[in-house]
N, C-alpha and C. Protein backbone atom coordinates (compact mmCIF):
# COMPACT_ATOMS: atom_id res chain seq x y z
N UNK A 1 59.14 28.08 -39.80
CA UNK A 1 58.72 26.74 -40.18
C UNK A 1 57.32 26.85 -40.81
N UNK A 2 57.05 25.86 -42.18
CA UNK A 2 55.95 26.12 -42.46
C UNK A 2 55.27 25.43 -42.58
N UNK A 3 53.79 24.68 -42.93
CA UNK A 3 53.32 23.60 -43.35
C UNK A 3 53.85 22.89 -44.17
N UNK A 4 54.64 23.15 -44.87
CA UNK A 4 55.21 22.11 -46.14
C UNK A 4 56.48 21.38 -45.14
N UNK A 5 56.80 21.86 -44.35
CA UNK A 5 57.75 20.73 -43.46
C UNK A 5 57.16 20.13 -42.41
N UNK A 6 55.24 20.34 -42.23
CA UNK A 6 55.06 19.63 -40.92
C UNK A 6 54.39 18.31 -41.82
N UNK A 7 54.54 16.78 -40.84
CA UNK A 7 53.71 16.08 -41.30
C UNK A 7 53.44 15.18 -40.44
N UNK A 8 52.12 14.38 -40.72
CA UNK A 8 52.03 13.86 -40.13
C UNK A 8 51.91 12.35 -40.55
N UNK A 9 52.33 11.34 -39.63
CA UNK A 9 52.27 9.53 -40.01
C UNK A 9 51.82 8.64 -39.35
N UNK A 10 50.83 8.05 -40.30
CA UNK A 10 50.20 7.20 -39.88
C UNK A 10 50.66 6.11 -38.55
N UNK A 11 49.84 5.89 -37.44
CA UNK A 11 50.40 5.21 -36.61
C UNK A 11 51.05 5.84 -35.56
N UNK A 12 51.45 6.78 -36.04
CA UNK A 12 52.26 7.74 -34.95
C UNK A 12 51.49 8.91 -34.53
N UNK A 13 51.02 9.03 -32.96
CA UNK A 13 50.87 10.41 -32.41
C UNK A 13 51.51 11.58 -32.76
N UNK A 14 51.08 12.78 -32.77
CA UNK A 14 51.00 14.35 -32.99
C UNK A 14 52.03 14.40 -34.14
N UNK A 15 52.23 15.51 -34.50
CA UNK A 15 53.26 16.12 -35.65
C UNK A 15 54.37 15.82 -35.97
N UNK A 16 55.11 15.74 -37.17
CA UNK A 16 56.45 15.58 -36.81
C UNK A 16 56.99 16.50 -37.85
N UNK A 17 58.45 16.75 -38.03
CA UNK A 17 59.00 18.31 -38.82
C UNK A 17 59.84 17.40 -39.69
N UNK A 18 59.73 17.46 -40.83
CA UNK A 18 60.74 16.64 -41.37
C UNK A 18 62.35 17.36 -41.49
N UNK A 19 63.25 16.74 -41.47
CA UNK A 19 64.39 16.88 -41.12
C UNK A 19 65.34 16.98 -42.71
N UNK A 20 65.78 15.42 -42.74
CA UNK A 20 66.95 15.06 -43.79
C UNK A 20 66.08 13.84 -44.57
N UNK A 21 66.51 13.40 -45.93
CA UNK A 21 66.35 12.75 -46.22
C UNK A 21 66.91 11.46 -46.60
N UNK A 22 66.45 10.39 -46.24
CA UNK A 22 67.56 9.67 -46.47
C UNK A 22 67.80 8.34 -47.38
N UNK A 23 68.33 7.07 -47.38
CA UNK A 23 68.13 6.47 -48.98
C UNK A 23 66.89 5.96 -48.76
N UNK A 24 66.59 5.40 -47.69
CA UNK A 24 65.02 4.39 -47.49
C UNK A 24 64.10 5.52 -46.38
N UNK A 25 63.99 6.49 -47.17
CA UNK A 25 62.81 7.25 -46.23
C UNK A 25 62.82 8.79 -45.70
N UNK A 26 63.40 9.14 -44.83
CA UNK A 26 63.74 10.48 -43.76
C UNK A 26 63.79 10.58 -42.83
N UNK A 27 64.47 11.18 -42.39
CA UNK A 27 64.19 11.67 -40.40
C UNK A 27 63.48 12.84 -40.38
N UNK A 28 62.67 12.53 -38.76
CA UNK A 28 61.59 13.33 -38.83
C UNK A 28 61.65 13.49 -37.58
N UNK A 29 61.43 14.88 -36.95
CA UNK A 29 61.31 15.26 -35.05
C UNK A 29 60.07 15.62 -34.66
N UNK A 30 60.00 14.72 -33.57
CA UNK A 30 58.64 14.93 -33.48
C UNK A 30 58.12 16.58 -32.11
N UNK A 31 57.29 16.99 -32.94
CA UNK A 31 56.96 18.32 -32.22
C UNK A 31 56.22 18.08 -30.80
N UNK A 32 55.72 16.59 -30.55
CA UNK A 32 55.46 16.56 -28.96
C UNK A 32 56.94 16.54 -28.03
N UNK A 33 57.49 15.35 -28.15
CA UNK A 33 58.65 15.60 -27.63
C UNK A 33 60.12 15.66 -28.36
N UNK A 34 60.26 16.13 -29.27
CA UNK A 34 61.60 16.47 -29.75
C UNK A 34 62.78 15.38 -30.25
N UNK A 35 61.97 13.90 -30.45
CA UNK A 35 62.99 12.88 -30.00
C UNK A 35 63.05 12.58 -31.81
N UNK A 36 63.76 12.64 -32.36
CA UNK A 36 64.07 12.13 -34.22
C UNK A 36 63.69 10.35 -34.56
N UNK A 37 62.71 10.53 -35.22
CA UNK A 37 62.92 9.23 -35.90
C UNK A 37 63.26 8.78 -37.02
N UNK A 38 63.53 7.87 -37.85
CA UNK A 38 63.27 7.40 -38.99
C UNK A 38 62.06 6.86 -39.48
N UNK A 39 61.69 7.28 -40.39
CA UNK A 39 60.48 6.87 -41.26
C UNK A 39 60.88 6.47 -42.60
N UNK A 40 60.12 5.26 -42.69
CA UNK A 40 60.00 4.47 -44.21
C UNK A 40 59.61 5.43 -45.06
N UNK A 41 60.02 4.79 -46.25
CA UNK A 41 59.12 5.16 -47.69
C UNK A 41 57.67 4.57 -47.49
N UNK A 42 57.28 3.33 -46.69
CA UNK A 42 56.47 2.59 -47.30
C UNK A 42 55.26 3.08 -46.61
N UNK A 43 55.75 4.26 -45.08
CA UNK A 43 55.04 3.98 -44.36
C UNK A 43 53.86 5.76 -44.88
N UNK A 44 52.78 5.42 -43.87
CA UNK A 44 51.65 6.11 -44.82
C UNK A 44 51.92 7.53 -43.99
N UNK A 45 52.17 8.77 -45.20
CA UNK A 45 52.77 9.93 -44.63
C UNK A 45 51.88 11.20 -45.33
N UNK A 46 51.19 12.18 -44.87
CA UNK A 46 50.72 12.62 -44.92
C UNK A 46 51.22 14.75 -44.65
N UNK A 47 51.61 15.59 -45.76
CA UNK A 47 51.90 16.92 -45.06
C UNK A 47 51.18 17.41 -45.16
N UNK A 48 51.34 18.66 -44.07
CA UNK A 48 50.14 19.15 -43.98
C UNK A 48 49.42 20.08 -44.86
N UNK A 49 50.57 20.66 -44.88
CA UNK A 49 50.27 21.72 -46.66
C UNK A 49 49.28 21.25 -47.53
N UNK A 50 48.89 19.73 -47.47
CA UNK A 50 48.32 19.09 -48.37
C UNK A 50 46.52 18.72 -47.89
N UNK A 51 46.74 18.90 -46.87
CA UNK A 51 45.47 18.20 -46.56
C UNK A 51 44.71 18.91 -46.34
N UNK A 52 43.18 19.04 -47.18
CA UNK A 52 42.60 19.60 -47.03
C UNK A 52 40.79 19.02 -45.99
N UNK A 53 40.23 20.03 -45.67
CA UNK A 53 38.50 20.08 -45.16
C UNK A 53 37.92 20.34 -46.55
N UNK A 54 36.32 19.32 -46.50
CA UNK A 54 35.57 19.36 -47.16
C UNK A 54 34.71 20.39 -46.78
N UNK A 55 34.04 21.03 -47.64
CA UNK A 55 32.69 22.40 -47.07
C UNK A 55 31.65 21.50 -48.26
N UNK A 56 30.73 22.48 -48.01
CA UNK A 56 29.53 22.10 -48.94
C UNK A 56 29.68 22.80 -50.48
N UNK A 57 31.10 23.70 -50.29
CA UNK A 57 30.64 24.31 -51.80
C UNK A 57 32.28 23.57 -52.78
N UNK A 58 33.26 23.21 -51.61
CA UNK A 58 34.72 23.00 -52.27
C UNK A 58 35.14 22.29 -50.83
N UNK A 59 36.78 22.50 -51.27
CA UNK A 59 37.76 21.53 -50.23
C UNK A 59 38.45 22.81 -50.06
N UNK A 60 38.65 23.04 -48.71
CA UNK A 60 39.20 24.06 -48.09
C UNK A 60 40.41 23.72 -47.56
N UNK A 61 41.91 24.22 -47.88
CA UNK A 61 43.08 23.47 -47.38
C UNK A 61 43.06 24.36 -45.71
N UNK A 62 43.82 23.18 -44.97
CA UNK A 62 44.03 23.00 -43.70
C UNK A 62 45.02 24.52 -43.14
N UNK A 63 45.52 24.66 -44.12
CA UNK A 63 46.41 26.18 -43.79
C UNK A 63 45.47 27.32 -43.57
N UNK A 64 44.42 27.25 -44.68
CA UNK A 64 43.18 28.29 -44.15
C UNK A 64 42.20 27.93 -42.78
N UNK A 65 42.03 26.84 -42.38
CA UNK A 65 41.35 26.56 -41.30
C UNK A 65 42.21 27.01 -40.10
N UNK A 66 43.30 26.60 -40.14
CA UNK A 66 44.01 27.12 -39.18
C UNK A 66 43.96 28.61 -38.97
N UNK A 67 44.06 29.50 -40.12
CA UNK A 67 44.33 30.71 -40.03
C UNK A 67 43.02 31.54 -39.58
N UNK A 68 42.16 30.67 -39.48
CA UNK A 68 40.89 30.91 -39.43
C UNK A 68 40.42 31.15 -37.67
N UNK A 69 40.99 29.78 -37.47
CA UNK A 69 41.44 29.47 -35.92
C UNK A 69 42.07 30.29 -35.19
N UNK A 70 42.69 30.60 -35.55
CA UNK A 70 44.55 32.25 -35.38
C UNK A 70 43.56 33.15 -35.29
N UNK A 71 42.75 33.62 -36.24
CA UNK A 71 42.27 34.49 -36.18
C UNK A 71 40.69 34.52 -35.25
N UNK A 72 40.37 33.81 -34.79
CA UNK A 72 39.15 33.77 -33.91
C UNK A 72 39.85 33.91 -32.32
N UNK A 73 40.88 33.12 -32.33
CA UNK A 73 41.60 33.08 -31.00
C UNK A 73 42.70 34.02 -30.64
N UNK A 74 42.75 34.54 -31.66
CA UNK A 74 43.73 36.10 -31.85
C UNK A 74 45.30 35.37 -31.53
N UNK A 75 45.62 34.24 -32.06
CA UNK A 75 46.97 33.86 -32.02
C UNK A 75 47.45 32.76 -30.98
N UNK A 76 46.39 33.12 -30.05
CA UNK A 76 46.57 31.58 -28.84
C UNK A 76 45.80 30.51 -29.27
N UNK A 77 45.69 29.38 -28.18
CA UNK A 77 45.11 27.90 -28.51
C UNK A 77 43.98 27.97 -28.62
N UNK A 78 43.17 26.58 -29.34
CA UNK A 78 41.64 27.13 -29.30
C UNK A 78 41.50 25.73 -27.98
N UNK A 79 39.94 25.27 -27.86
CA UNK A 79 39.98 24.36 -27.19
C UNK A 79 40.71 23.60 -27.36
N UNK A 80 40.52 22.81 -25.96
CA UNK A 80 40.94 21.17 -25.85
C UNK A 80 40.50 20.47 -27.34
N UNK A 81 41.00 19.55 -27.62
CA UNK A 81 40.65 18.72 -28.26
C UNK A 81 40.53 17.57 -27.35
N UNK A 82 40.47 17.69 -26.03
CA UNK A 82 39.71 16.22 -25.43
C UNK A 82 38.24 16.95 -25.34
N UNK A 83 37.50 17.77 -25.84
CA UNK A 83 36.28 18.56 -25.44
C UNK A 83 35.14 17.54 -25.56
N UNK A 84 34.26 17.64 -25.46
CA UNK A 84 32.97 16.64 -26.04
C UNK A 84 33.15 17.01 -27.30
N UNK A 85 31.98 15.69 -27.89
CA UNK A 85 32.21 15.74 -29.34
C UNK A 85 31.21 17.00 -29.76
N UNK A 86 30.24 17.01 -28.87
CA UNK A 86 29.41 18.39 -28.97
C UNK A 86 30.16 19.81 -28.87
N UNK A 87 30.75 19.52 -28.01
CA UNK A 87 31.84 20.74 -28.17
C UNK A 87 32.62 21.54 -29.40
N UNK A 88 32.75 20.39 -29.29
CA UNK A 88 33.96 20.34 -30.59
C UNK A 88 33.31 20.63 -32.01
N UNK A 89 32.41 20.03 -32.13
CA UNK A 89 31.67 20.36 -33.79
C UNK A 89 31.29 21.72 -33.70
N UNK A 90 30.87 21.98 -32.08
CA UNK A 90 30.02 23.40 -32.00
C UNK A 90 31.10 25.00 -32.19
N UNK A 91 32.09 24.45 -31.95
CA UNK A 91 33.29 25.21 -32.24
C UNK A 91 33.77 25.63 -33.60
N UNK A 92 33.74 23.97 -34.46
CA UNK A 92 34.31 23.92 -35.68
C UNK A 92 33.45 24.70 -36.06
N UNK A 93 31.88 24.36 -36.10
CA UNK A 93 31.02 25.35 -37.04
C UNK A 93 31.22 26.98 -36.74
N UNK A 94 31.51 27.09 -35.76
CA UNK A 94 31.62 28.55 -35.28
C UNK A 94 33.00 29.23 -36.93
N UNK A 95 33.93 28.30 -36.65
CA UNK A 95 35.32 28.72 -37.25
C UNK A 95 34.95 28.73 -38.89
N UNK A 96 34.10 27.49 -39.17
CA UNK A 96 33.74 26.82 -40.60
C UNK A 96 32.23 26.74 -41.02
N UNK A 97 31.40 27.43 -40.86
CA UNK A 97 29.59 27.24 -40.89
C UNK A 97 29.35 26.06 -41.92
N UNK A 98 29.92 26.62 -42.66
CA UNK A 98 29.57 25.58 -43.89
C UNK A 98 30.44 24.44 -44.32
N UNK A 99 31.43 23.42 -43.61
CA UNK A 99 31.78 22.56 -43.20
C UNK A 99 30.82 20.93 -43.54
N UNK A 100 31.42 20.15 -44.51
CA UNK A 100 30.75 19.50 -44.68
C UNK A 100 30.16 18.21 -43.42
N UNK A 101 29.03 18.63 -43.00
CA UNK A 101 28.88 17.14 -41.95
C UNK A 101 29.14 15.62 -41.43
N UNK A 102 28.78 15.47 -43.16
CA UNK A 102 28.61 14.43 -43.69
C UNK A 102 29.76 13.53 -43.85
N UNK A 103 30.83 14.21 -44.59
CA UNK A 103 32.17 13.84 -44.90
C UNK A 103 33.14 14.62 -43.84
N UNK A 104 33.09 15.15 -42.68
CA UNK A 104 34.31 15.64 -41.68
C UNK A 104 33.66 14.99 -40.49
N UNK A 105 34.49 14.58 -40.32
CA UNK A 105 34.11 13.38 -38.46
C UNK A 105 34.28 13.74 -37.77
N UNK A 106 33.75 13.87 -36.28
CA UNK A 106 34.47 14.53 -34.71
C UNK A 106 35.55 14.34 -35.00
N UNK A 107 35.98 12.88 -34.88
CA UNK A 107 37.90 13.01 -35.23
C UNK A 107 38.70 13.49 -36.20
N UNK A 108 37.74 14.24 -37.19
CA UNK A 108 38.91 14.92 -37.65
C UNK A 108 38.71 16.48 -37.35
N UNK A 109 37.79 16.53 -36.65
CA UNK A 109 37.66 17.94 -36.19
C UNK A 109 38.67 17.79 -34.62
N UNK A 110 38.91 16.62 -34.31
CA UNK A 110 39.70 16.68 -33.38
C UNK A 110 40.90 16.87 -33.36
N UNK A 111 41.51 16.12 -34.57
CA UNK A 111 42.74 16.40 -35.08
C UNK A 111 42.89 17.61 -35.60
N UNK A 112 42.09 18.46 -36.06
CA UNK A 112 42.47 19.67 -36.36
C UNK A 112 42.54 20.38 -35.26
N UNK A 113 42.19 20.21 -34.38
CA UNK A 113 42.06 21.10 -33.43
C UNK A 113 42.96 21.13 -32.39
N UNK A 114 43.73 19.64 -31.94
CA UNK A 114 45.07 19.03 -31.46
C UNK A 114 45.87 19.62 -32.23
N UNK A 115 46.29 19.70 -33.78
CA UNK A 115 47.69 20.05 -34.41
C UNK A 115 47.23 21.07 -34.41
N UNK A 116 46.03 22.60 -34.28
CA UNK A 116 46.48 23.50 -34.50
C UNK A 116 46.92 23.90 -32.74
N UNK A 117 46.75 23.13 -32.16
CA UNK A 117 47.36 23.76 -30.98
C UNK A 117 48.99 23.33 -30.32
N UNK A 118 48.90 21.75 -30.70
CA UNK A 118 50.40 21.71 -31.05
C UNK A 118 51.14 22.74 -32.05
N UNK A 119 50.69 23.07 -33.05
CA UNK A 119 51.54 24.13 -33.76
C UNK A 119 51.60 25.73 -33.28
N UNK A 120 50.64 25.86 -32.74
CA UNK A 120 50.84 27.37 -31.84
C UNK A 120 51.68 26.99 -30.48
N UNK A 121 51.87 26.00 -29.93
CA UNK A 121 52.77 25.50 -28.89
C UNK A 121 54.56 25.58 -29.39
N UNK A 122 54.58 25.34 -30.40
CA UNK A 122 55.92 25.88 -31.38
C UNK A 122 56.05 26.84 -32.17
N UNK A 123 55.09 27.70 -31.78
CA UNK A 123 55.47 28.79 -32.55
C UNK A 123 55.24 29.20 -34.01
N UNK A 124 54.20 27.84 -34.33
CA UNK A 124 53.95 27.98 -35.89
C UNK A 124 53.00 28.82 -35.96
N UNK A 125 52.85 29.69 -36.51
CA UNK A 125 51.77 30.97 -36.56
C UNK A 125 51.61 31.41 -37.72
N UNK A 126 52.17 31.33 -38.86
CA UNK A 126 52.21 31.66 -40.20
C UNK A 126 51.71 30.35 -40.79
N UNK A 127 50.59 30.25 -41.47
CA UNK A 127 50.28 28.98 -41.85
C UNK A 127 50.00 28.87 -43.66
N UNK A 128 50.25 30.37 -43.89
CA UNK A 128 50.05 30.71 -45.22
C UNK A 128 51.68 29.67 -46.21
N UNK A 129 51.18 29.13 -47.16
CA UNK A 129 52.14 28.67 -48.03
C UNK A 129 53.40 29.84 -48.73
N UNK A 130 54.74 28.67 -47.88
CA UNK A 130 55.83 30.05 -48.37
C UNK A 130 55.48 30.51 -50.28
N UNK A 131 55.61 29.60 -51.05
CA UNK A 131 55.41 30.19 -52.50
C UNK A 131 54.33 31.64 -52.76
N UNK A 132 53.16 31.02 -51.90
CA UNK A 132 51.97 31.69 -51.73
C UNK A 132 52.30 33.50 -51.19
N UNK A 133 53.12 33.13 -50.15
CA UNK A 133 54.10 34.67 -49.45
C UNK A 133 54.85 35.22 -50.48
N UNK A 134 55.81 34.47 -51.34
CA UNK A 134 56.78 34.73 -52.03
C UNK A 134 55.64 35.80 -53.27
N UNK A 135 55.28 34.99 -53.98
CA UNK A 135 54.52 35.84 -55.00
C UNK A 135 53.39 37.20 -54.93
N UNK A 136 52.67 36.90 -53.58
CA UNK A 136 52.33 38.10 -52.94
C UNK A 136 53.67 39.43 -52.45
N UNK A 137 54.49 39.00 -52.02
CA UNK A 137 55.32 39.82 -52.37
C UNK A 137 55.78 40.41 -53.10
N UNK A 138 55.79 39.27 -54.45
CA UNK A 138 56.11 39.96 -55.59
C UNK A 138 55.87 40.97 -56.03
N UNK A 139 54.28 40.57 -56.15
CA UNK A 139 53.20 41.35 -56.85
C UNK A 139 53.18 42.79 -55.88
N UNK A 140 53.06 42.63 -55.19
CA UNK A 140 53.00 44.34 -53.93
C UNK A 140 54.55 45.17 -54.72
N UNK A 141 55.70 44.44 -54.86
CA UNK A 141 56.60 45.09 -54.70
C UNK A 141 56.20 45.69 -56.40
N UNK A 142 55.95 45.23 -57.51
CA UNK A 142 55.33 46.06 -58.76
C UNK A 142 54.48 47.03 -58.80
């Protein structure tokens, strides 16, 4: 499973995997508890593949933060994301130094830090973009 099938929607707690698609929207399972919903077109949907962290020099996509995370924690969870908010920034900077202040909020350092541990809770551990795999492959196999 990769980032391009996790997403997340507005209004709704933790992750969800998208499924099927359907005429007014998709089904989508959600990775806390497993239960399928339907989701609108209308409603505000967000994948993750897509979303990126601001730094001070560019926008850093969320697949590298994670991997970043993977790699500080050697593959297990990082903190709580109920941590203090001191906690929590003091962490992010550890993972991200140069992380923009200004424009990334405790809460979204919280949310990153909740879905990357919901996603190591399923097993998501590869956070690199499949195309991204595919063509690195390529290129090695020439």
């Amino acid at each position: 499973m990769s980032l391009e099938k996790i997403l997340t929607i507005s209004g709704k707690p933790g992750l969800y995997q998208l499924q099927n698609q359907t005429r007014s929207g998709f089904l989508a399972t959600s990775l806390v508890d497993g239960k399928k919903i339907s989701v609108s077109a209308k409603q505000n949907v967000s994948i993750l593949s897509e979303i990126a962290i601001y730094t001070l020099t560019e926008e850093l996509p969320l697949s590298e933060i994670f991997t970043k995370i993977s790699n500080k924690e050697n593959g297990g969870e990082a903190i709580s994301h109920k941590s203090t908010k001191d906690e929590l920034e003091e962490y992010f900077f550890e993972i991200l130094p140069d992380y923009d202040e200004d424009r990334v909020y405790p809460s979204d350092i919280k949310k990153v830090v909740q879905w990357y541990n919901l996603l190591t809770k399923h097993g998501v551990t590869n956070f690199k973009k499949e195309s991204t795999e595919a063509s690195e492959a390529n290129s090695e196999e020439e």
